[in-house]
C-alpha atoms as a PDB file:
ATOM      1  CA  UNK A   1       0.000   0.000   0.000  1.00  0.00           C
ATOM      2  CA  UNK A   2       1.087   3.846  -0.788  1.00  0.00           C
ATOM      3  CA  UNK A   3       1.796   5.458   2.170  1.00  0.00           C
ATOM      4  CA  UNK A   4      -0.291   8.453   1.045  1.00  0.00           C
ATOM      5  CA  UNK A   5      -3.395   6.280   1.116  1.00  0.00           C
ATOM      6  CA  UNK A   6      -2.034   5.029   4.375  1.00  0.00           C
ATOM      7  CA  UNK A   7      -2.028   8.084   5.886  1.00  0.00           C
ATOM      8  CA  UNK A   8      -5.310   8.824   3.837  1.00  0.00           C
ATOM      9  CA  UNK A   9      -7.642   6.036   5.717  1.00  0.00           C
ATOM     10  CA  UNK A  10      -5.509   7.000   9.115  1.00  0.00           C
ATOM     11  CA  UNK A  11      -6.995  10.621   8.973  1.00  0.00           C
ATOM     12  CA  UNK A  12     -10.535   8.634   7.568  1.00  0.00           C
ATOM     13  CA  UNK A  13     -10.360   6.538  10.869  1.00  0.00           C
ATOM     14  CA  UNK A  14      -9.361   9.023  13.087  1.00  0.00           C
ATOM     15  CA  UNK A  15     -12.224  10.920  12.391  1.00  0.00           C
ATOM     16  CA  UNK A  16     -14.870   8.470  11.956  1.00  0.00           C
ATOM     17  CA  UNK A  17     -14.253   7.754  15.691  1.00  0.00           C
ATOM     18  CA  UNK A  18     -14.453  11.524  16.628  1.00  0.00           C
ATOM     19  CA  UNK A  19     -17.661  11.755  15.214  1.00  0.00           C
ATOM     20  CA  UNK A  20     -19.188   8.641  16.272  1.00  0.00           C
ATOM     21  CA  UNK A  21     -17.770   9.967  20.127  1.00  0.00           C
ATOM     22  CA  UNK A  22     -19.553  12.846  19.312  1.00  0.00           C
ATOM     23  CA  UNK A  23     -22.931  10.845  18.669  1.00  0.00           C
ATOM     24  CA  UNK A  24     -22.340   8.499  21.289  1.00  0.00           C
ATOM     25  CA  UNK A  25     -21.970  11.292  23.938  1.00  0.00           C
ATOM     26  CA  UNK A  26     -25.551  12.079  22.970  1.00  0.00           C
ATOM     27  CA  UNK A  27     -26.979   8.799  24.239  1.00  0.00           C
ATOM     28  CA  UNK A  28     -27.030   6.932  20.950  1.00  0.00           C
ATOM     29  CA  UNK A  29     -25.384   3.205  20.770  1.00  0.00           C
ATOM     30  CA  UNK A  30     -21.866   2.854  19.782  1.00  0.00           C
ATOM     31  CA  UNK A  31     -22.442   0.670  16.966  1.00  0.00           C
ATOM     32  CA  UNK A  32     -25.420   3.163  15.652  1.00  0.00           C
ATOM     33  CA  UNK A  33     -22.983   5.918  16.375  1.00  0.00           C
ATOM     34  CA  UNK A  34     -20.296   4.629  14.010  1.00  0.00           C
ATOM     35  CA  UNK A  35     -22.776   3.506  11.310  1.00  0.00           C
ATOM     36  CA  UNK A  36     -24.052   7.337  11.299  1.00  0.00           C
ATOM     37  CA  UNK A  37     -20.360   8.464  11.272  1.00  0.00           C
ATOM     38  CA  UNK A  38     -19.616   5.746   8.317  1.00  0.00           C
ATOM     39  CA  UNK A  39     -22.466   7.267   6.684  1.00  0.00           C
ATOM     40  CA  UNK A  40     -21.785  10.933   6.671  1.00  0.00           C
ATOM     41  CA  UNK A  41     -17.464   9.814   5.464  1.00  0.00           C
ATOM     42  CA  UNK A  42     -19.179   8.232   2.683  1.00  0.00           C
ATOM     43  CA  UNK A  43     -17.299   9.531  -0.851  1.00  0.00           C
ATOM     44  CA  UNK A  44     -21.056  10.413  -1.716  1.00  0.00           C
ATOM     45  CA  UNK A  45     -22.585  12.277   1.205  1.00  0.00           C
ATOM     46  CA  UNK A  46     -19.212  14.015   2.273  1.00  0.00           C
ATOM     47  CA  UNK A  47     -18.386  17.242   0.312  1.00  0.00           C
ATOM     48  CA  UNK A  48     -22.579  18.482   1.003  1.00  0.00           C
ATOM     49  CA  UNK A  49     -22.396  17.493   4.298  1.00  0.00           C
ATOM     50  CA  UNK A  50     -19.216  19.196   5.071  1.00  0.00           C
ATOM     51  CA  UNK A  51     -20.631  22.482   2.449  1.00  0.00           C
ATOM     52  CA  UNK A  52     -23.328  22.423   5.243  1.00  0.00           C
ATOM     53  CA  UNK A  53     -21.603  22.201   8.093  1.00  0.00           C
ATOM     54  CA  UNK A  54     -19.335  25.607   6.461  1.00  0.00           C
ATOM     55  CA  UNK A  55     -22.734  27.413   5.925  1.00  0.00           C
ATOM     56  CA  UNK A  56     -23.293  27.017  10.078  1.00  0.00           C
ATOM     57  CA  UNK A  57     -22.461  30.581  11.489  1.00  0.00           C
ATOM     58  CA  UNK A  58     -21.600  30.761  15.804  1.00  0.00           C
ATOM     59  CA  UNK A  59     -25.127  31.932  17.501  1.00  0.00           C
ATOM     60  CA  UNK A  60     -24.376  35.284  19.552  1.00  0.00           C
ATOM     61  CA  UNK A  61     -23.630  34.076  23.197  1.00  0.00           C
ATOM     62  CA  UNK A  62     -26.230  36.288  25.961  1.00  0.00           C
ATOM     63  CA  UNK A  63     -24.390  38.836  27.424  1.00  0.00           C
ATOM     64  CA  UNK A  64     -22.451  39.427  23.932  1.00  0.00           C
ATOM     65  CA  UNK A  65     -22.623  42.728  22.835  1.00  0.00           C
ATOM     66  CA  UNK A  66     -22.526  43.267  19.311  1.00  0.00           C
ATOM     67  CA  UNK A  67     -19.300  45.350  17.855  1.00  0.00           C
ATOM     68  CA  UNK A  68     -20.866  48.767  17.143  1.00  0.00           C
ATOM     69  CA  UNK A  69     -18.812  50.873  14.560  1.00  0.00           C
ATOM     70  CA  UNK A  70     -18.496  54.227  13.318  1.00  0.00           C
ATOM     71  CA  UNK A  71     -17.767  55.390   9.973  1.00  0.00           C
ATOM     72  CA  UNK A  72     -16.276  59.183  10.908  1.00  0.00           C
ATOM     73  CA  UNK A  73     -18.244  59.076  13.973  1.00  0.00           C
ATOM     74  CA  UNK A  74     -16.062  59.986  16.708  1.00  0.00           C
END
């Protein structure tokens, strides 16, 4: 085996088991957790999933004040 795709399904497995520890800290069963994980790795679900996860913007935190700027107001 190329050590590129070595490294390639290393990375793959390393982060099928963060998400799937993400899942399973939510209650679900390890073995469903891993299957959902498998699922959203998969070649074909990937690249939307991840353009989804991108689109996701941080919620203001309460007690966050929002910058206020001034354009020559002093």
């Amino acid at each position: 085996m190329d050590l590129k795709l070595a490294k390639d399904m290393d990375n793959r497995t390393d982060v099928l088991y963060y998400i799937a520890e993400i899942i399973e800290a939510q209650g679900v069963n390890e073995a469903v957790a891993e299957k959902i994980a498998e699922a959203i790795l998969d070649d074909s679900v990937r690249q939307e999933f991840s353009a989804k996860l991108k689109s996701v913007k941080d919620l203001p935190v309460e007690g966050d004040t929002p910058a206020i700027t001034t354009q020559g107001d002093v």
